[in-house]
Protein backbone atom coordinates (compact mmCIF):
# COMPACT_ATOMS: atom_id res chain seq x y z
CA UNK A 1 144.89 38.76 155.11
CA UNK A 2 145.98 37.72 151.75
CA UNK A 3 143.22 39.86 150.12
CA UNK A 4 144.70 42.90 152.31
CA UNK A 5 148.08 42.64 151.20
CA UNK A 6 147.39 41.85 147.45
CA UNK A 7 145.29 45.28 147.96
CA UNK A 8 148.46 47.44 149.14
CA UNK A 9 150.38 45.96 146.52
CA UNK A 10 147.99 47.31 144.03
CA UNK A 11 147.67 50.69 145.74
CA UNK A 12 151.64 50.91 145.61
CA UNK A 13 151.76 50.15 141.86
CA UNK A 14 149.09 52.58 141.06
CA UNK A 15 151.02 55.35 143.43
CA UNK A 16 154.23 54.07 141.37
CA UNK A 17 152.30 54.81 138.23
CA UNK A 18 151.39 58.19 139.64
CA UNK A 19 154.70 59.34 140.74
CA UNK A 20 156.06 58.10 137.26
CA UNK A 21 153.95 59.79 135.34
CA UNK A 22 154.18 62.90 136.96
CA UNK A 23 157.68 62.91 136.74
CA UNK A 24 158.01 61.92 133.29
CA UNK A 25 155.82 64.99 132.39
CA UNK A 26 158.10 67.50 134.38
CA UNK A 27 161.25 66.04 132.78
CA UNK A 28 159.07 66.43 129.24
CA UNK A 29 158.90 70.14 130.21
CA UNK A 30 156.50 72.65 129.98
CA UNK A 31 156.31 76.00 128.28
CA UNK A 32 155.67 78.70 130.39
CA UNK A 33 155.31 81.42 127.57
CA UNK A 34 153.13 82.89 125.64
CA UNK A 35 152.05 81.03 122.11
CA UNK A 36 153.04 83.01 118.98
CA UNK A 37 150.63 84.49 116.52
CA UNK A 38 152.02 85.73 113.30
CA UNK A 39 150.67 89.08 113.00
CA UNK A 40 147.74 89.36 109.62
CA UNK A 41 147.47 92.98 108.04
CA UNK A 42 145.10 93.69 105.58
CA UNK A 43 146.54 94.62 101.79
CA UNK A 44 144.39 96.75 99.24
CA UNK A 45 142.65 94.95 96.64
CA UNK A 46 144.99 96.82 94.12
CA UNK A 47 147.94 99.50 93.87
CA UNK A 48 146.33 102.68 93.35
CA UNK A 49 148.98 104.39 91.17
CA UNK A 50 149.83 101.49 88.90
CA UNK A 51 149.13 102.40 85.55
CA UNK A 52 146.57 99.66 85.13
CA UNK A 53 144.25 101.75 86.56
CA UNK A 54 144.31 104.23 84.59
CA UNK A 55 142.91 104.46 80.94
CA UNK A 56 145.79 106.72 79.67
CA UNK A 57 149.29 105.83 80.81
CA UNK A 58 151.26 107.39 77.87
CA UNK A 59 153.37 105.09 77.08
CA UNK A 60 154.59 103.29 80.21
CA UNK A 61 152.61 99.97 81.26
CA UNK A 62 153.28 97.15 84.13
CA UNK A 63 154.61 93.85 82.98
CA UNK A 64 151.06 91.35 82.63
CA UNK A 65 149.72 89.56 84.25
CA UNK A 66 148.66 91.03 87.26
CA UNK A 67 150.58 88.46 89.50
CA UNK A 68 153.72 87.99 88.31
CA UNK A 69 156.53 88.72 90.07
CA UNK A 70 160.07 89.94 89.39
CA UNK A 71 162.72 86.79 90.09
CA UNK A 72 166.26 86.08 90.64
CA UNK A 73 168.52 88.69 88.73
CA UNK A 74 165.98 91.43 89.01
CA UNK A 75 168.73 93.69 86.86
CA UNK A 76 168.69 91.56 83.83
CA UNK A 77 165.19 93.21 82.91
CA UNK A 78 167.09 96.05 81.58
CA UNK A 79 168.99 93.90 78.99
CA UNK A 80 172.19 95.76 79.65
CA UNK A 81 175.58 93.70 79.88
CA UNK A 82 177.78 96.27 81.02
CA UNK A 83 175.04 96.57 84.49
CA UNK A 84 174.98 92.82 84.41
CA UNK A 85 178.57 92.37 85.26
CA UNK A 86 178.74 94.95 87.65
CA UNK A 87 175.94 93.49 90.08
CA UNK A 88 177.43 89.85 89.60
CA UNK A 89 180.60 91.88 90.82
CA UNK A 90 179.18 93.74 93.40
CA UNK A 91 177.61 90.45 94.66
CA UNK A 92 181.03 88.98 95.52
CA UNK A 93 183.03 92.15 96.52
CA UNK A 94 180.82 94.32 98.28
CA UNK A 95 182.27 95.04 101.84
CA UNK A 96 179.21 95.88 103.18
CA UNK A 97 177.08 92.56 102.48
CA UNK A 98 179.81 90.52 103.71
CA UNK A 99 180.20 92.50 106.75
CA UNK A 100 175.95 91.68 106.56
CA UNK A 101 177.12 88.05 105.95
CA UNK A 102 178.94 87.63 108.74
CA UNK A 103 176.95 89.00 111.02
CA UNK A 104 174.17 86.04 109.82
CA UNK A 105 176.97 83.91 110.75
CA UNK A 106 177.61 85.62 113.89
CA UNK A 107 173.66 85.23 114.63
CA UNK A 108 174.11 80.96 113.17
CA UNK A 109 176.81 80.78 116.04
CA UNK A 110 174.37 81.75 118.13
CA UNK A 111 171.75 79.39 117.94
CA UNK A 112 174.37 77.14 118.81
CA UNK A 113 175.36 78.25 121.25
CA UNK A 114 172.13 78.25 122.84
CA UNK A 115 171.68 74.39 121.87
CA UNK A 116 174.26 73.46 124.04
CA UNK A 117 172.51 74.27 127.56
CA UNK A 118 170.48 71.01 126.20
CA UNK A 119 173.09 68.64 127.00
CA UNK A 120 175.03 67.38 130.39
CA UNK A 121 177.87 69.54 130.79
CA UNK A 122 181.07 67.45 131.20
CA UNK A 123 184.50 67.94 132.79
CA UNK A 124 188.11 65.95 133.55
CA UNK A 125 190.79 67.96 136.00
CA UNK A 126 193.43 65.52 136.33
CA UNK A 127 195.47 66.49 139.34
CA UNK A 128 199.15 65.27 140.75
CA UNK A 129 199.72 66.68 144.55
CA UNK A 130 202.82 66.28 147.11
CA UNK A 131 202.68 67.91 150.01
CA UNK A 132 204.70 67.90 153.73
CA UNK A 133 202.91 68.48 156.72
CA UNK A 134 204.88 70.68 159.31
CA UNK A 135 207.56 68.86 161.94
CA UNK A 136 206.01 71.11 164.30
CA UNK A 137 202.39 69.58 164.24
CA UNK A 138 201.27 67.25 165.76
CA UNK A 139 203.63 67.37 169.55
CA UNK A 140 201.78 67.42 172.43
CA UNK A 141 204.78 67.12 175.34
CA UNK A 142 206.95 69.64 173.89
CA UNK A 143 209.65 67.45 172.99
CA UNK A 144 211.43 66.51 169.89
CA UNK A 145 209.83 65.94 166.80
CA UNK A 146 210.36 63.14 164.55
CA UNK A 147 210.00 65.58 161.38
CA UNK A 148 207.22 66.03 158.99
CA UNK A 149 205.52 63.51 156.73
CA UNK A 150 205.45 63.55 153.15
CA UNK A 151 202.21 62.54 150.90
CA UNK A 152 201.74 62.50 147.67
CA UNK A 153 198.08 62.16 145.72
CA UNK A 154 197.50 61.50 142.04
CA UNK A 155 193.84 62.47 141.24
CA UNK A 156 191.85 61.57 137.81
CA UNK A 157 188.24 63.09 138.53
CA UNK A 158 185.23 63.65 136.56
CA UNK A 159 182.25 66.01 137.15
CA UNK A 160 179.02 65.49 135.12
CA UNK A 161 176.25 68.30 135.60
CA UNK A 162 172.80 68.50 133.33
CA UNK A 163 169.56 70.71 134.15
CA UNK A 164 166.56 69.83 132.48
CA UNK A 165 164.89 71.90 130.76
CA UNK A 166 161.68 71.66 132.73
CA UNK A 167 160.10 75.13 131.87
CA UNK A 168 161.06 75.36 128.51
CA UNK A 169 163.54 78.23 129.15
CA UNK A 170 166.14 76.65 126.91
CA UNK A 171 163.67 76.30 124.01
CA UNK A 172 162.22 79.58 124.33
CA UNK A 173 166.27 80.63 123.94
CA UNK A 174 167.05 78.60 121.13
CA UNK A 175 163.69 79.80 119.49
CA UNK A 176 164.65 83.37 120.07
CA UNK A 177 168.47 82.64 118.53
CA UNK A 178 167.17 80.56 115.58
CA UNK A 179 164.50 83.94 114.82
CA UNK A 180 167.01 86.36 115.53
CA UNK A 181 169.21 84.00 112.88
CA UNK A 182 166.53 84.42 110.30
CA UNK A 183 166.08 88.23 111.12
CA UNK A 184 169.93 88.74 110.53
CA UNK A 185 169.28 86.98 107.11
CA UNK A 186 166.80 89.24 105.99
CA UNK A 187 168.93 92.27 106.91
CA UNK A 188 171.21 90.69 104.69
CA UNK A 189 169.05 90.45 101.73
CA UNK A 190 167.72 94.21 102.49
CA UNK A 191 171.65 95.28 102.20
CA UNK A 192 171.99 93.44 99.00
CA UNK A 193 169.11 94.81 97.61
CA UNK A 194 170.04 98.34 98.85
CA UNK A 195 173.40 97.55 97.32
CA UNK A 196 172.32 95.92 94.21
CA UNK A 197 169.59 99.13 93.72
CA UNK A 198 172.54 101.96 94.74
CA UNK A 199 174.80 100.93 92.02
CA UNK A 200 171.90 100.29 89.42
CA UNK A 201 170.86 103.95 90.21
CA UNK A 202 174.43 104.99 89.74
CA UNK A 203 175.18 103.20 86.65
CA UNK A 204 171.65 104.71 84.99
CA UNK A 205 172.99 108.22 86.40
CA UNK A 206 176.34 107.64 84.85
CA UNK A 207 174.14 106.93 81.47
CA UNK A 208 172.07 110.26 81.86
CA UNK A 209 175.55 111.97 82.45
CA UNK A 210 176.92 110.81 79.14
CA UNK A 211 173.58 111.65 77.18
CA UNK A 212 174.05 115.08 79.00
CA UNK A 213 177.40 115.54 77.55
CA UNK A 214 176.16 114.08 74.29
CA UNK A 215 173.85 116.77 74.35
CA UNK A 216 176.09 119.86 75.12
CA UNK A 217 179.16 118.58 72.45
CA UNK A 218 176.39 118.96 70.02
CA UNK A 219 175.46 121.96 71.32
CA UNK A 220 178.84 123.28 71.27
CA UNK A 221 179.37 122.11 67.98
CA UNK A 222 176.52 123.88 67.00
CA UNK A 223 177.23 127.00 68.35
CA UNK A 224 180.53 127.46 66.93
CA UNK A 225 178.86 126.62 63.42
CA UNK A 226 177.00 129.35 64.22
CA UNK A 227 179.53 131.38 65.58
CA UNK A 228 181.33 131.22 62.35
CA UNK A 229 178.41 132.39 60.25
CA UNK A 230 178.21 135.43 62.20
CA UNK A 231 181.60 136.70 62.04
CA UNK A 232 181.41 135.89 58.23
CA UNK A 233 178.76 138.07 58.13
CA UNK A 234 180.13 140.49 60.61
CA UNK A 235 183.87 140.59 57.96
CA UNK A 236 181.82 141.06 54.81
CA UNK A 237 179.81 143.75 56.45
CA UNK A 238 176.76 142.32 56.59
CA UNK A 239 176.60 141.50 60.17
CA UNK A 240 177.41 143.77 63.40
CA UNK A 241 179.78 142.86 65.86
CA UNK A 242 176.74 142.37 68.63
CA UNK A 243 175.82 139.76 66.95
CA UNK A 244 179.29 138.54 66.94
CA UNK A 245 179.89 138.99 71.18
CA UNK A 246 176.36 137.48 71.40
CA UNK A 247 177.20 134.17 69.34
CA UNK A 248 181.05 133.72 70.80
CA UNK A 249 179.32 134.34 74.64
CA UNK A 250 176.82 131.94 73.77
CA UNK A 251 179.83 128.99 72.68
CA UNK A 252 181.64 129.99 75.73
CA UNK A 253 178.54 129.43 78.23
CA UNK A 254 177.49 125.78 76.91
CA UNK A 255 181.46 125.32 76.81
CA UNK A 256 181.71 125.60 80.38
CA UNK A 257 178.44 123.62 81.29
CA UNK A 258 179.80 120.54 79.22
CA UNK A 259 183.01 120.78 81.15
CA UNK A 260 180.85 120.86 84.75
CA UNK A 261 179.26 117.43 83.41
CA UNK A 262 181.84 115.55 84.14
CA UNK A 263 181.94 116.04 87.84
CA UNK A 264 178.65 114.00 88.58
CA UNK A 265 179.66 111.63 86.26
CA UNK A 266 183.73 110.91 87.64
CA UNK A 267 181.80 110.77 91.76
CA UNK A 268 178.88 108.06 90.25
CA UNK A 269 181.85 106.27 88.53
CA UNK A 270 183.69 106.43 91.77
CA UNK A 271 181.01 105.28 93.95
CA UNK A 272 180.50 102.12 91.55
CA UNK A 273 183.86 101.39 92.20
CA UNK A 274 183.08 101.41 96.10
CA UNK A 275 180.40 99.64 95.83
CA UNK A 276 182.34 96.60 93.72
CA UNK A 277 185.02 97.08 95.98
CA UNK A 278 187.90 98.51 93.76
CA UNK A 279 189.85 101.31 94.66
CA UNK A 280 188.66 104.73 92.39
CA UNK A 281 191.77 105.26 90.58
CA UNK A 282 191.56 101.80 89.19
CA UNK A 283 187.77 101.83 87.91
CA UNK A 284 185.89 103.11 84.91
CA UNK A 285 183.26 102.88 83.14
CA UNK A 286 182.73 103.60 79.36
CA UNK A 287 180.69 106.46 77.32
CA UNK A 288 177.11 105.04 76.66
CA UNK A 289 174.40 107.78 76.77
CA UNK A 290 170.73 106.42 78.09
CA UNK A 291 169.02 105.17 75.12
CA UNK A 292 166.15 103.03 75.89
CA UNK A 293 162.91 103.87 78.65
CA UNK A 294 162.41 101.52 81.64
CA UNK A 295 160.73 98.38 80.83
CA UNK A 296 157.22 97.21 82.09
CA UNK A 297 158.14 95.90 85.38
CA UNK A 298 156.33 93.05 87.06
CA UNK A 299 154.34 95.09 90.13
CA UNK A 300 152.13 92.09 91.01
CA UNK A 301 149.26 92.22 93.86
CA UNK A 302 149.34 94.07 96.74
CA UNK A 303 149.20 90.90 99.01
CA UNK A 304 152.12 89.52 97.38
CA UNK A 305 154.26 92.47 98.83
CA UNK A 306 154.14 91.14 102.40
CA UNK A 307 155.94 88.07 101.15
CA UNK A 308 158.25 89.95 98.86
CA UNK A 309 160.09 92.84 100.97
CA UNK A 310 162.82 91.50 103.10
CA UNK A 311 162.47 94.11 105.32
CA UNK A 312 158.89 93.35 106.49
CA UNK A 313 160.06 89.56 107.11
CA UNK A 314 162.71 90.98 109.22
CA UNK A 315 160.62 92.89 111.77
CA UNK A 316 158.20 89.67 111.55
CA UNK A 317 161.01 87.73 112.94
CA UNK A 318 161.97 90.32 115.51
CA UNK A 319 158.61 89.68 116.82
CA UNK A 320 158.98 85.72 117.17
CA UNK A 321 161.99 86.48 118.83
CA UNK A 322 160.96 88.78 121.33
CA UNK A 323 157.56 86.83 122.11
CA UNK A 324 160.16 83.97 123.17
CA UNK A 325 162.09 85.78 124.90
CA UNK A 326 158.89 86.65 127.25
CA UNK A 327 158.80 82.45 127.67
CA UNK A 328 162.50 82.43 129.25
CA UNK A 329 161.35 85.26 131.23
CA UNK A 330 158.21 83.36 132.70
CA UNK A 331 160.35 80.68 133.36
CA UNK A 332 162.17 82.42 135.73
CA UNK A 333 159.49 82.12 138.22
CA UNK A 334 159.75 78.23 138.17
CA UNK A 335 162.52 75.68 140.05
CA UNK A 336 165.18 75.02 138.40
CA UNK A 337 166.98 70.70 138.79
CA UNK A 338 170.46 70.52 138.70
CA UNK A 339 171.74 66.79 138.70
CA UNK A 340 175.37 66.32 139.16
CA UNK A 341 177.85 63.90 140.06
CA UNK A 342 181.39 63.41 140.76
CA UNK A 343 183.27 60.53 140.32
CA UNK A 344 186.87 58.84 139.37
CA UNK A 345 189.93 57.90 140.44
CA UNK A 346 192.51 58.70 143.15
CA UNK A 347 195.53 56.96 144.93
CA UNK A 348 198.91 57.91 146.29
CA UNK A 349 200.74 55.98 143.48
CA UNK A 350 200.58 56.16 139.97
CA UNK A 351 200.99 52.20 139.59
CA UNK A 352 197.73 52.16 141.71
CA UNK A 353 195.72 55.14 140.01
CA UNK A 354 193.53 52.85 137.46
CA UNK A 355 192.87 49.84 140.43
CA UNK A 356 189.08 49.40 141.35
CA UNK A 357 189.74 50.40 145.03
CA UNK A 358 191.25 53.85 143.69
CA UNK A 359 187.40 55.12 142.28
CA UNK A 360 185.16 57.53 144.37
CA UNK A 361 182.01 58.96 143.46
CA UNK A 362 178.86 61.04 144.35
CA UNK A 363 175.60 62.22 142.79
CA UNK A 364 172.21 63.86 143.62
CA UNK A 365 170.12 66.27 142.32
CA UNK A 366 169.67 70.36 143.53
CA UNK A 367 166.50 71.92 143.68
CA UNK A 368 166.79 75.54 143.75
CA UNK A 369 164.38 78.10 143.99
CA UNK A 370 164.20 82.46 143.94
CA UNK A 371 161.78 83.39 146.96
CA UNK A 372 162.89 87.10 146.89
CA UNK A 373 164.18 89.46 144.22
CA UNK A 374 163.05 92.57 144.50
CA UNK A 375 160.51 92.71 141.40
CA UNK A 376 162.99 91.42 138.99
CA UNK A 377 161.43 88.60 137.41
CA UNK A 378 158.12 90.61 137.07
CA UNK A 379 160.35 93.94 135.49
CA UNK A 380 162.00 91.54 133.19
CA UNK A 381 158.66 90.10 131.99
CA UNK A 382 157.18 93.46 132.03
CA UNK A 383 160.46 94.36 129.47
CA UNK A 384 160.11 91.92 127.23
CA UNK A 385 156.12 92.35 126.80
CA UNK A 386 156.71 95.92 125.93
CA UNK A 387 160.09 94.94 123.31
CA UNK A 388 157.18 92.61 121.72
CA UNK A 389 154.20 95.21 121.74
CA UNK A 390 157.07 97.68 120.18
CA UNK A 391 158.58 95.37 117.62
CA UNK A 392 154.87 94.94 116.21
CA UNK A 393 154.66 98.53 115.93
CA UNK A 394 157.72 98.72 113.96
CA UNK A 395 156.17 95.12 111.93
CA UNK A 396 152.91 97.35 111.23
CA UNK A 397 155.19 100.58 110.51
CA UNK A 398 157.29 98.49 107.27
CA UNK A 399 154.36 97.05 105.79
CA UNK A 400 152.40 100.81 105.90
CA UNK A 401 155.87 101.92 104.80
CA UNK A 402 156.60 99.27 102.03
CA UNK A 403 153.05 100.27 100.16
CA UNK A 404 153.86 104.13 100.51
CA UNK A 405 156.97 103.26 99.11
CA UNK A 406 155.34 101.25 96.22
CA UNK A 407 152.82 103.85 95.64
CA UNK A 408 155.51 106.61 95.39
CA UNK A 409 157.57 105.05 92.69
CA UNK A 410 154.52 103.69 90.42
CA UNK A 411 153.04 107.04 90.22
CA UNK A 412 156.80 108.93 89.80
CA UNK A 413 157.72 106.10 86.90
CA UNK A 414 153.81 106.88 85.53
CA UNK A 415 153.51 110.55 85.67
CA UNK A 416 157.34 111.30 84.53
CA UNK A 417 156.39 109.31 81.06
CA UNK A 418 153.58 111.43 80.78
CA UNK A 419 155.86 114.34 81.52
CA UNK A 420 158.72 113.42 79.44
CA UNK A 421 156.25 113.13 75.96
CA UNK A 422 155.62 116.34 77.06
CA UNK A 423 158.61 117.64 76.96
CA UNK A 424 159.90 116.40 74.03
CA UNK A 425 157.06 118.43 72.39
CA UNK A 426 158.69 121.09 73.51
CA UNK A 427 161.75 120.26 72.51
CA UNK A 428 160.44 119.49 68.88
CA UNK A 429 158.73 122.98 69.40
CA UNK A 430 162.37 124.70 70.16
CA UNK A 431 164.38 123.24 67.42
CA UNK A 432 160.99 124.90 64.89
CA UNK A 433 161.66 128.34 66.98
CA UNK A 434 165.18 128.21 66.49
CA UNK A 435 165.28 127.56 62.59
CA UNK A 436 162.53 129.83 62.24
CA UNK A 437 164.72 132.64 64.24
CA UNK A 438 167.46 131.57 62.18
CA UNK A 439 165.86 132.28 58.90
CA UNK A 440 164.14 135.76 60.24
CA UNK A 441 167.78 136.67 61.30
CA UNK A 442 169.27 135.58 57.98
CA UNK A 443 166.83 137.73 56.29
CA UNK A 444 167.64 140.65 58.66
CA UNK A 445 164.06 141.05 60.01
CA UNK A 446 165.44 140.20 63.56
CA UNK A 447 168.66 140.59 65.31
CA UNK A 448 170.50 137.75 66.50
CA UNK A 449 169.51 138.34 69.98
CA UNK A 450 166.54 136.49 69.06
CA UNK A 451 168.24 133.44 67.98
CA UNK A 452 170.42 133.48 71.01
CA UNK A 453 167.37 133.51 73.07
CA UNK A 454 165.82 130.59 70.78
CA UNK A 455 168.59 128.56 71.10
CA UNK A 456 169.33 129.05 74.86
CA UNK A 457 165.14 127.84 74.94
CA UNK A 458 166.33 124.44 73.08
CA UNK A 459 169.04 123.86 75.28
CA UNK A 460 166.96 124.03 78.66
CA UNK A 461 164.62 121.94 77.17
CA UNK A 462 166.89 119.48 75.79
CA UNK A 463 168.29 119.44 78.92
CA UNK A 464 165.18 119.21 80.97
CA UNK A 465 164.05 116.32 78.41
CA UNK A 466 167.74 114.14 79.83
CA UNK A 467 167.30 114.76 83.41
CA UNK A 468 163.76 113.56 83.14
CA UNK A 469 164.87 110.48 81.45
CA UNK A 470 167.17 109.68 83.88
CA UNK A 471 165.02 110.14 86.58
CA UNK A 472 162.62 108.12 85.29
CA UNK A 473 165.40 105.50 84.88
CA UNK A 474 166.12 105.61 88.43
CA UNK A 475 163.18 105.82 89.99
CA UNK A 476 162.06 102.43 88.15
CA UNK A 477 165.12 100.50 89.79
CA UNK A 478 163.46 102.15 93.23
CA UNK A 479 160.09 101.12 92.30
CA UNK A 480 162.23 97.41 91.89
CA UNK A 481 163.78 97.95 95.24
CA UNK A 482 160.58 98.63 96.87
CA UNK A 483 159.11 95.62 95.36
CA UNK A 484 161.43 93.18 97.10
CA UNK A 485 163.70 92.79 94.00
CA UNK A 486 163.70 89.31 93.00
CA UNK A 487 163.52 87.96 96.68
CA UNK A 488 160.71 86.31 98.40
CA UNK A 489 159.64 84.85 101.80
CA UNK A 490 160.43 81.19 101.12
CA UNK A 491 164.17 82.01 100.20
CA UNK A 492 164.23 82.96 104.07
CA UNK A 493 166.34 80.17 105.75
CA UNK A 494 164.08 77.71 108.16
CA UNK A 495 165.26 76.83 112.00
CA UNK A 496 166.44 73.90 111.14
CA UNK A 497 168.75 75.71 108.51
CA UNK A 498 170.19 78.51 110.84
CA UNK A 499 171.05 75.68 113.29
CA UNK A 500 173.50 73.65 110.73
CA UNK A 501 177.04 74.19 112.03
CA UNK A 502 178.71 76.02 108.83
CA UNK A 503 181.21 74.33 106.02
CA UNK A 504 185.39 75.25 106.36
CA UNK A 505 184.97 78.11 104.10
CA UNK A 506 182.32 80.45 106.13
CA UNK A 507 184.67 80.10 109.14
CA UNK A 508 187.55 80.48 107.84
CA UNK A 509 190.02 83.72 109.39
CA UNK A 510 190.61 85.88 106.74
CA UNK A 511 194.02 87.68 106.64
CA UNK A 512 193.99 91.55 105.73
CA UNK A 513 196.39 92.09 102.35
CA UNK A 514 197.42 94.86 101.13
CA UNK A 515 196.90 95.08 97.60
CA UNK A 516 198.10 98.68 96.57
């Protein structure tokens, strides 16, 4: 007998142990989703269009070695103070990466947010009612009534109500806000580096403007020089007055193109100012033609670029966030616990409200559980799979994009150095025609037609020679933009980061002033 009973005491522990464990692995949780895989894509050995591979590069080279990579201040590599303040400007000013800012805030709020479904949520309604029941309520006979009764209740309730996570629906939520976090903060750093590449553009444009009009003041001045020798010819009868119309319609024409300069030059000026945010009309810039070629630039390995482009790390963390969101989906199809209970104090005076016989209480748990809804779950499951299969698409699409983009720029920065030496050959080659024509004419072996055409020659080519150096000034900083700049996977914020409630100062309310 005693053996028999010591036996169902053991078989009750064990079933104890059972039940315990079982629960304390529902209340653990379990995710219901799908695990994620970062997605791997395969980068060339090398960048085909970098001058390094090629044996004649005439005269522009990558920075060495191989591997390095640009950092930080990516616009300081043009040594150029005057573009150095600007970006620190732009950096504090710019409209459009605070509005970029805040939305990473916005997306930081989130997470949050999100957290909070961890925890019990709690509630207080204190209450004061009187109330005064009818005089007509209550009479059976028909008689008199004795008048109504008056009551008064003073109530001091609490409600407490917390659902586990059992299915890991909350975690697959705060997963997707904490990626969604770190995608907004890559869109940042793609709209500062958009930023930070428009106005270095700009500012080199604004350059090649002011070698432009370098260019045709000379020219000017040079034509009138040589306007006046032709008239002196023309008044000591020398000359004919041709040659006179000729030379003054040739001043006249490069007149009027050095007055059209400055109307690309005033818009780049005022878009700088945009982009610092100043008003126009209280920005400028000073006169400083282009003097210098780009430097070597940094390129690195190809490998290195899926790390470096803020872009790509974006549509990586798209994916994360998607691929969770297909876990709170799933969990859909699971129970969900709701424990609650109700409890505090209530009496019908206030000296009595905070006595021990005042409390009440209740508690117990809900189980509830969707038997029909019409395919929704499954859709909803079905929608997120597809958001994931298409945000790897667009993952795949940046990274094919980012080395198109590099490939572009290395072999525009290459082949426009190689066209540029060119083309000052050719300019060296017009200023020879045109003193050559100068002396035939001089002599009176040609007419002057022929040094109007020789000089009109130097002045395209002149010309051409600037707006190749400024393009190849620009499409360096692009080449730098679609490098990454000076950014790099591991300034990307962790979870842990994006889930820090913010200081004072990135929630403060900022008041519109008017400053005109």
């Amino acid at each position: 007998m005693k053996s028999s009973i010591g036996q169902s005491r053991q078989v009750s522990a064990a079933l104890c142990a059972a039940h315990a464990a079982v629960l304390c692995a529902v209340l653990a949780g379990c995710n219901v989703g799908p695990k994620y895989l970062p997605p791997t894509m395969t980068a060339p050995a090398a960048f085909k269009e970098s001058p390094a591979q090629f044996k004649e590069t005439d005269g522009w080279t990558v920075a060495q070695p191989q591997d390095a990579a640009l950092r930080g201040k990516w616009w300081e590599i043009y040594n150029d103070p005057d573009l150095n303040a600007l970006e620190d400007q732009l950096n504090i000013d710019n409209q459009n990466i605070r509005q970029a800012f805040e939305n990473f805030m916005e997306a930081r709020a989130l997470v949050r947010e999100a957290r909070s479904q961890y925890f019990p949520t709690v509630a207080v309604g204190p209450s004061y009612t009187r109330t005064r029941t009818s005089s007509n309520v209550g009479s059976t006979t028909g008689t008199g009534s004795t008048g109504g009764k008056q009551s008064q209740v003073f109530s001091l309730p609490g409600d407490v109500s917390w659902e586990p996570d059992l299915w890991d629906r909350v975690r697959n939520a705060v997963r997707a806000s904490q990626y969604t976090a770190q995608l907004t903060a890559a869109d940042l750093e793609v709209e500062r580096l958009t930023e930070q590449a428009s106005l270095a553009q700009y500012f080199f444009e604004i350059r090649g403007q002011d070698a432009l009009q370098k260019l045709f003041n000379d020219t000017v001045e040079a034509d009138r020089k040589a306007l006046e020798v032709v008239r002196a010819a023309y008044d000591t009868g020398v000359g004919d007055q041709i040659s006179v119309v000729e030379a003054q319609t040739t001043l006249e024409s490069a007149q009027s193109a050095a007055i059209n300069i400055g109307i690309a030059r005033a818009q780049y000026e005022h878009a700088i100012a945009m982009l610092i945010g100043k008003p126009a009309s209280a920005f400028s810039i000073p006169v400083r033609p282009i003097t210098t070629a780009p430097p070597p630039i940094p390129v690195g390995l190809p490998s290195q670029l899926l790390e470096r482009r803020p872009d790509i790390a974006a549509a990586e963390r798209n994916m994360a966030a998607a691929n969770a969101q297909i876990g709170v989906a799933y969990a859909a199809y699971y129970p969900a616990l709701t424990i609650s209970a109700t409890g505090g104090m209530e009496s019908s005076a206030l000296k009595n409200l905070l006595d021990w016989p005042s409390r009440f209480w209740s508690v117990g748990p809900a189980l509830s559980e969707t038997v029909y809804d019409g395919g929704l779950r499954r859709a909803t499951v079905n929608q997120y799979i597809a958001t994931y299969n298409a945000n790897l698409a667009t993952y795949r699409q940046s990274v094919l994009t980012a080395f198109q983009q590099v490939e572009d720029y290395l072999a525009t920065v290459r082949i426009l150095s190689q066209q540029i030496r060119r083309q000052q050959e050719a300019v060296d080659s017009s200023e020879t025609f045109v003193r050559l024509e100068s002396g035939r004419y001089e002599t009176g072996i040609d007419p002057y037609i022929d040094v109007v055409t020789a000089q009109t020659s130097l002045l395209a080519n002149r010309q051409s020679l600037a707006n190749l150096e400024i393009q190849q000034m620009t499409a360096s900083v692009q080449l730098i933009e679609s490098l990454g700049g000076g950014w790099d996977r591991s300034q990307l914020p962790t979870p842990a980061q994006v889930t820090q409630s913010p200081s004072k100062s990135e929630t403060r309310i900022e008041r519109f002033v008017n400053q005109n």
